[in-house]
C-alpha atoms as a PDB file:
ATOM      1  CA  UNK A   1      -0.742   1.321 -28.119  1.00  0.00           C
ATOM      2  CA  UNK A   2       0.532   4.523 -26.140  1.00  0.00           C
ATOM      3  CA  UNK A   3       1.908   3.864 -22.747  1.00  0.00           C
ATOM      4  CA  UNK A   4      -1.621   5.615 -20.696  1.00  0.00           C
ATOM      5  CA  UNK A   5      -3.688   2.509 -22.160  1.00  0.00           C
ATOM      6  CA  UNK A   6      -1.358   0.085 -21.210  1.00  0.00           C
ATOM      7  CA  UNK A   7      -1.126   1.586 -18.264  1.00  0.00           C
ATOM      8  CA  UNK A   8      -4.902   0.953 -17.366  1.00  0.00           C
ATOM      9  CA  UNK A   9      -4.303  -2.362 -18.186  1.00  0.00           C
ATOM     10  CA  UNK A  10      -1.980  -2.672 -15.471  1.00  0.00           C
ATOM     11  CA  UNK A  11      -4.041  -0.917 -12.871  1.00  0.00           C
ATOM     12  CA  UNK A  12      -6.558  -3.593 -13.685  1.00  0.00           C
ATOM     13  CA  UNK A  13      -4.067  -5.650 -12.629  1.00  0.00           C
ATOM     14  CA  UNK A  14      -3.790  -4.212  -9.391  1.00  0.00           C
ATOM     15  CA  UNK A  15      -5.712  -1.684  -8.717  1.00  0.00           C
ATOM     16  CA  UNK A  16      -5.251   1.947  -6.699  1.00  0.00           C
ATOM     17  CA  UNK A  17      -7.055   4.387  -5.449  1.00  0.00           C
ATOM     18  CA  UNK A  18      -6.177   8.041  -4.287  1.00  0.00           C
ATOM     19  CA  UNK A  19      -3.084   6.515  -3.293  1.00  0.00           C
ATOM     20  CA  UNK A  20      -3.543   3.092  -2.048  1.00  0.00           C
ATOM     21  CA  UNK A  21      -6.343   0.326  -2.113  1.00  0.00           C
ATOM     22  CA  UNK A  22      -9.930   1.009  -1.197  1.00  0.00           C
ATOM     23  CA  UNK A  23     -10.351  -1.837   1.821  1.00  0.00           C
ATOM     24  CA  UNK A  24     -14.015  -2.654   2.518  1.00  0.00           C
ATOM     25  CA  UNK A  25     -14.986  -2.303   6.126  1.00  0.00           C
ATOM     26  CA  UNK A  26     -15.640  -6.409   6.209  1.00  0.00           C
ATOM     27  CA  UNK A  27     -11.490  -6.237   5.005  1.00  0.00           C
ATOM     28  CA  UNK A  28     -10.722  -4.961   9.007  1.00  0.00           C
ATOM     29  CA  UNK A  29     -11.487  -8.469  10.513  1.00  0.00           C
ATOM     30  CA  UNK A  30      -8.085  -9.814   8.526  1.00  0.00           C
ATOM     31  CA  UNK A  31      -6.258 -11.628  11.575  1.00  0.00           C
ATOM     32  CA  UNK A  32      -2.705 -10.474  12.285  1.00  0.00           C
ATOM     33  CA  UNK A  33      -0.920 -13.311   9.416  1.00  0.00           C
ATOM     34  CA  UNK A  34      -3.801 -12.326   6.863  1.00  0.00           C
ATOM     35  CA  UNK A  35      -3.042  -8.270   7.182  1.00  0.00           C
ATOM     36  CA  UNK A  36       0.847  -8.969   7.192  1.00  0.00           C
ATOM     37  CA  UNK A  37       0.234 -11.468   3.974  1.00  0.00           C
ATOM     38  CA  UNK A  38      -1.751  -8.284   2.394  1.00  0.00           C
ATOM     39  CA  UNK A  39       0.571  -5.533   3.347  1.00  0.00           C
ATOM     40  CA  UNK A  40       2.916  -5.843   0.606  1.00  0.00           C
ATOM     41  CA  UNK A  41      -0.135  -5.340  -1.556  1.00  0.00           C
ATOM     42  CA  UNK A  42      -0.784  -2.249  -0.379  1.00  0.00           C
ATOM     43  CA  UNK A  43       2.288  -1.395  -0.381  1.00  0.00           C
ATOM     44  CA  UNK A  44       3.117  -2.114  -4.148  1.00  0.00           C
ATOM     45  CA  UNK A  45      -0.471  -0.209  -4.661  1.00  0.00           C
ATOM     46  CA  UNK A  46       1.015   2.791  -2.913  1.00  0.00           C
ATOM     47  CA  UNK A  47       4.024   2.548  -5.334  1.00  0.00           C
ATOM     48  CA  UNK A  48       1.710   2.541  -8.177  1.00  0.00           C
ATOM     49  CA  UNK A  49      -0.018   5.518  -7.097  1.00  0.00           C
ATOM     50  CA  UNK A  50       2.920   7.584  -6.423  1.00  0.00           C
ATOM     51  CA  UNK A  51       4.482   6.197  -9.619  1.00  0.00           C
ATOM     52  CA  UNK A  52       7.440   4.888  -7.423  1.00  0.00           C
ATOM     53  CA  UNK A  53       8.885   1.735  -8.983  1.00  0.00           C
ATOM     54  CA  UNK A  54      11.182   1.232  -6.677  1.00  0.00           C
ATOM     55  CA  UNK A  55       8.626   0.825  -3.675  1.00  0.00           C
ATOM     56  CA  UNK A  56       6.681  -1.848  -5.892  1.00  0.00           C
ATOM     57  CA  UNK A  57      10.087  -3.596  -6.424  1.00  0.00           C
ATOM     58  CA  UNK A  58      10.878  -4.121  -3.033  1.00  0.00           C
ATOM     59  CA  UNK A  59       7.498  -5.488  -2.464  1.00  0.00           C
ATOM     60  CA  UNK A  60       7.695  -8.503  -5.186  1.00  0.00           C
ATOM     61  CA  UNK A  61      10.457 -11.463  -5.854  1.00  0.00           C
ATOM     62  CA  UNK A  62      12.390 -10.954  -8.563  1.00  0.00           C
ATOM     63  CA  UNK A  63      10.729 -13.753 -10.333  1.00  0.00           C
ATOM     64  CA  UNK A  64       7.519 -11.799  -9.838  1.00  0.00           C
ATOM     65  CA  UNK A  65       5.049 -11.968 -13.124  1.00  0.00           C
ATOM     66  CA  UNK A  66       1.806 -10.703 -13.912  1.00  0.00           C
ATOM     67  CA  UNK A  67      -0.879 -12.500 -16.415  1.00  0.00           C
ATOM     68  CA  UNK A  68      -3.263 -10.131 -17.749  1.00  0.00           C
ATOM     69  CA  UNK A  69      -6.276 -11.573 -19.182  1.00  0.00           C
ATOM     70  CA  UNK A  70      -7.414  -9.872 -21.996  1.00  0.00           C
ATOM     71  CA  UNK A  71     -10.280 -10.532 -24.936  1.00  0.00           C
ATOM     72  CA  UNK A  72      -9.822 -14.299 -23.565  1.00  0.00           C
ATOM     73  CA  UNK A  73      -6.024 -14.024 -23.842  1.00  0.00           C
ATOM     74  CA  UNK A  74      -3.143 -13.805 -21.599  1.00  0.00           C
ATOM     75  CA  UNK A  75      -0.464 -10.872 -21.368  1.00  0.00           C
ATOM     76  CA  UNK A  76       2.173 -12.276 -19.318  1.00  0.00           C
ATOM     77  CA  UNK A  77       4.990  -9.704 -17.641  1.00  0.00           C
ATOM     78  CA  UNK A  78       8.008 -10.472 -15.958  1.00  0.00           C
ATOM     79  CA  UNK A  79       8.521  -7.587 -13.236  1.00  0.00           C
ATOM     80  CA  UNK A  80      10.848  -5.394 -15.423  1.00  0.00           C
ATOM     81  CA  UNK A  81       8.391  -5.401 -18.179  1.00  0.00           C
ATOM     82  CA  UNK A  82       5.364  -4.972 -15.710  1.00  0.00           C
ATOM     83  CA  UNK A  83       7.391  -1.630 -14.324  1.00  0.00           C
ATOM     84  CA  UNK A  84       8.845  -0.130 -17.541  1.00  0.00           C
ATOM     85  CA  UNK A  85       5.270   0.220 -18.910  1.00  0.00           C
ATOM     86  CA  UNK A  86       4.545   2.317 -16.174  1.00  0.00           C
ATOM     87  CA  UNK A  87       4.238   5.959 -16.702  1.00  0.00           C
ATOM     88  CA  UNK A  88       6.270   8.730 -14.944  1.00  0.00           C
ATOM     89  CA  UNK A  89       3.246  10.633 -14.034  1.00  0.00           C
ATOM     90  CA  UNK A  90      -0.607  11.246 -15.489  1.00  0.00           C
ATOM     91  CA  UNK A  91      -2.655  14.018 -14.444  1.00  0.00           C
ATOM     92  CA  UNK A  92      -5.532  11.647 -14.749  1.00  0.00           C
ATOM     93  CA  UNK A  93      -7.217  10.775 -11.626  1.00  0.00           C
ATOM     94  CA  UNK A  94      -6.834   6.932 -11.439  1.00  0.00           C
ATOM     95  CA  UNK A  95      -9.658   4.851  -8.940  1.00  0.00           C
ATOM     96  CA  UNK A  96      -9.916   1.222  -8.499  1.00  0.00           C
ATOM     97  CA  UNK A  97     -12.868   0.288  -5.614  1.00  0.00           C
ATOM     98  CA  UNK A  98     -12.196  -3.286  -4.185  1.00  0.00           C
ATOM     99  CA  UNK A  99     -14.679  -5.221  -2.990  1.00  0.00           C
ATOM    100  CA  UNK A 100     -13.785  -7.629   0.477  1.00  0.00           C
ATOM    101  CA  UNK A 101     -10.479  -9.585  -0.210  1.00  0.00           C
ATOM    102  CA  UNK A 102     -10.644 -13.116   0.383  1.00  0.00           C
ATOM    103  CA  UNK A 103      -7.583 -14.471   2.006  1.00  0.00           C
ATOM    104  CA  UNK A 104      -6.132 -18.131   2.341  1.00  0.00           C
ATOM    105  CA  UNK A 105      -3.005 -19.043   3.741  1.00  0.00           C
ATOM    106  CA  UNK A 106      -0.608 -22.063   4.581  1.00  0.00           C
ATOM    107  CA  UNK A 107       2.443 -21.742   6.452  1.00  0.00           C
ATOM    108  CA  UNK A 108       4.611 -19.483   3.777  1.00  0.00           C
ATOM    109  CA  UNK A 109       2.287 -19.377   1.307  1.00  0.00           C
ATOM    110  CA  UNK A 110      -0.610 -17.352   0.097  1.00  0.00           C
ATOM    111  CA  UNK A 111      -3.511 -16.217  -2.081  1.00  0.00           C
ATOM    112  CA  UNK A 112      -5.396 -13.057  -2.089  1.00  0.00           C
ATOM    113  CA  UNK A 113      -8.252 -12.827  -4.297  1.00  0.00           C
ATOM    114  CA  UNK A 114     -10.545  -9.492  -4.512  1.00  0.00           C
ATOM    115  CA  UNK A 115     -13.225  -8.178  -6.616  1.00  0.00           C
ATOM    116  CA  UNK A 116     -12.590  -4.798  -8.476  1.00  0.00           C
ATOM    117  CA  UNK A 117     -14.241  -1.678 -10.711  1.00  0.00           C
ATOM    118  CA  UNK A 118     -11.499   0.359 -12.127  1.00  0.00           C
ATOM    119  CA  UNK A 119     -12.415   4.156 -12.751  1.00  0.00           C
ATOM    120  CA  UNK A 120     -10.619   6.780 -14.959  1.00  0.00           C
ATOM    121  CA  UNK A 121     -11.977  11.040 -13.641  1.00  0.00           C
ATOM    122  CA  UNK A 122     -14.648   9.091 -11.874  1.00  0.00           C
ATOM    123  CA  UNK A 123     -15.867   6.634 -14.538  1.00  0.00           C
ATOM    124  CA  UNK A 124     -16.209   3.015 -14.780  1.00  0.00           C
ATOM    125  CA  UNK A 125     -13.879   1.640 -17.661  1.00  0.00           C
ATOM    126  CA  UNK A 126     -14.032  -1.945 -16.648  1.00  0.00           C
ATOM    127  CA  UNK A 127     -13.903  -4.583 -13.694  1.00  0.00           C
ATOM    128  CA  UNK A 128     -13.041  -7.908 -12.558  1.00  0.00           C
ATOM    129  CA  UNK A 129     -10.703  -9.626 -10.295  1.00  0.00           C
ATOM    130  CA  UNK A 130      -7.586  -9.997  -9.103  1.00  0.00           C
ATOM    131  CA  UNK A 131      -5.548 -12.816  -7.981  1.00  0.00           C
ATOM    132  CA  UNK A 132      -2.243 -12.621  -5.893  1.00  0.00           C
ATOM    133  CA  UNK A 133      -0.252 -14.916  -4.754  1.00  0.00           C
ATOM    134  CA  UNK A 134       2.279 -13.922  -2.052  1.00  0.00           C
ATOM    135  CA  UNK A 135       5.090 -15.887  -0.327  1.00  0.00           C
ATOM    136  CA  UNK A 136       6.557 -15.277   2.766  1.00  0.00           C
ATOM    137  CA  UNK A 137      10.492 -15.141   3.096  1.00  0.00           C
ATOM    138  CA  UNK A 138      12.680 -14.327   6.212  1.00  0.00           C
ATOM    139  CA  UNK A 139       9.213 -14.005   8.253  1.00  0.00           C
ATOM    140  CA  UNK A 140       8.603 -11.093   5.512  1.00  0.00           C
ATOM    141  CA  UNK A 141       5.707 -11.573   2.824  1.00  0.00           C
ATOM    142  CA  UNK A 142       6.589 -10.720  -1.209  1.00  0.00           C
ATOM    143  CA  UNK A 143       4.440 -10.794  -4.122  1.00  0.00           C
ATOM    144  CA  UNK A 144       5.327 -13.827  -6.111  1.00  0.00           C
ATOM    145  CA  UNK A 145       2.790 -13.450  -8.866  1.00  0.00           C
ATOM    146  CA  UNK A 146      -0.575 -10.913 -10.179  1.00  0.00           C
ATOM    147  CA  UNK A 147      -2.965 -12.530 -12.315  1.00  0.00           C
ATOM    148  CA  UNK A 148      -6.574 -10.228 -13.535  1.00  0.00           C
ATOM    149  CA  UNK A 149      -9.195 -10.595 -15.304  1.00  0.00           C
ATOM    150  CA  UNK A 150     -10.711  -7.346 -16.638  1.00  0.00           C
ATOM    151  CA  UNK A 151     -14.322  -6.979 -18.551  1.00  0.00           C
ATOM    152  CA  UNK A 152     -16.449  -3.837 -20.005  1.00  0.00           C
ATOM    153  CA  UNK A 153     -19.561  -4.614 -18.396  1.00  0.00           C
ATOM    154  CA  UNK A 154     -19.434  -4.073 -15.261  1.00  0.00           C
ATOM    155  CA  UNK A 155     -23.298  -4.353 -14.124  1.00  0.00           C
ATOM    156  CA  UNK A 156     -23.025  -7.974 -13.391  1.00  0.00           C
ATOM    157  CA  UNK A 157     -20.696  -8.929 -10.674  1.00  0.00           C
END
């Protein structure tokens, strides 16, 4: 596998989009906790977009993983192995549209859970969803964990 496939399979994992995370407008009622719990998301997005591993590392735990569900079975990634498949740069334009992210939270702990159709110069290539967990650590939130689920048809949701 060349590193631009795998790479799509990690943007199903998290998605961007012309930079950052497409938020739907219902995504703006997020109370104060719920927008801090999802800002290192976006912020780890933004890293991916700008191909700036550093920004998505200081966004996770070091214990961070992602699970990639694929054909049924699971790609697991510790965060080292999540960033080194990362590309430097792609002149492909990259587009992942969320749909509203549902948020629940307890004290320091969190999941995020949004819809997603991942596009590649415009076109669909697949969708799903996407389940983070998040943790919150000196009164600052980290990604503790991705997991995604990622499918070719796309016209059911």
């Amino acid at each position: 596998m060349t590193r631009f496939p795998r790479f799509l399979s990690l943007c199903a994992c998290i998605g961007i989009t012309a930079g950052s995370l497409t938020i739907s407008p219902q995504a703006n009622a997020m109370n104060a906790q719920e927008q801090a719990a999802f800002q290192p998301l976006q912020r780890f997005l933004d890293g991916l977009a700008k191909y700036d591993p550093a920004l998505m590392r200081e966004q996770a735990l070091p214990s961070f993983h992602a699970t990639l569900m694929r054909d049924g079975k699971p790609q697991v990634l510790d965060l080292d192995g999540f960033l080194a498949r990362l590309p430097k740069a792609s002149p492909t334009k990259l587009l992942e549209k969320t749909g509203t992210p549902s948020i629940h939270l307890d004290d320091n702990v969190g999941v995020i859970w949004v819809p997603y159709v991942f596009y590649v110069d415009d076109k669909p290539t697949h969708c799903g969803s996407n389940v983070v967990t998040v943790v919150q650590v000196d009164k600052r939130w980290l990604i503790a964990s991705v997991a995604d689920t990622a499918r070719k048809d796309c016209s059911t949701p």
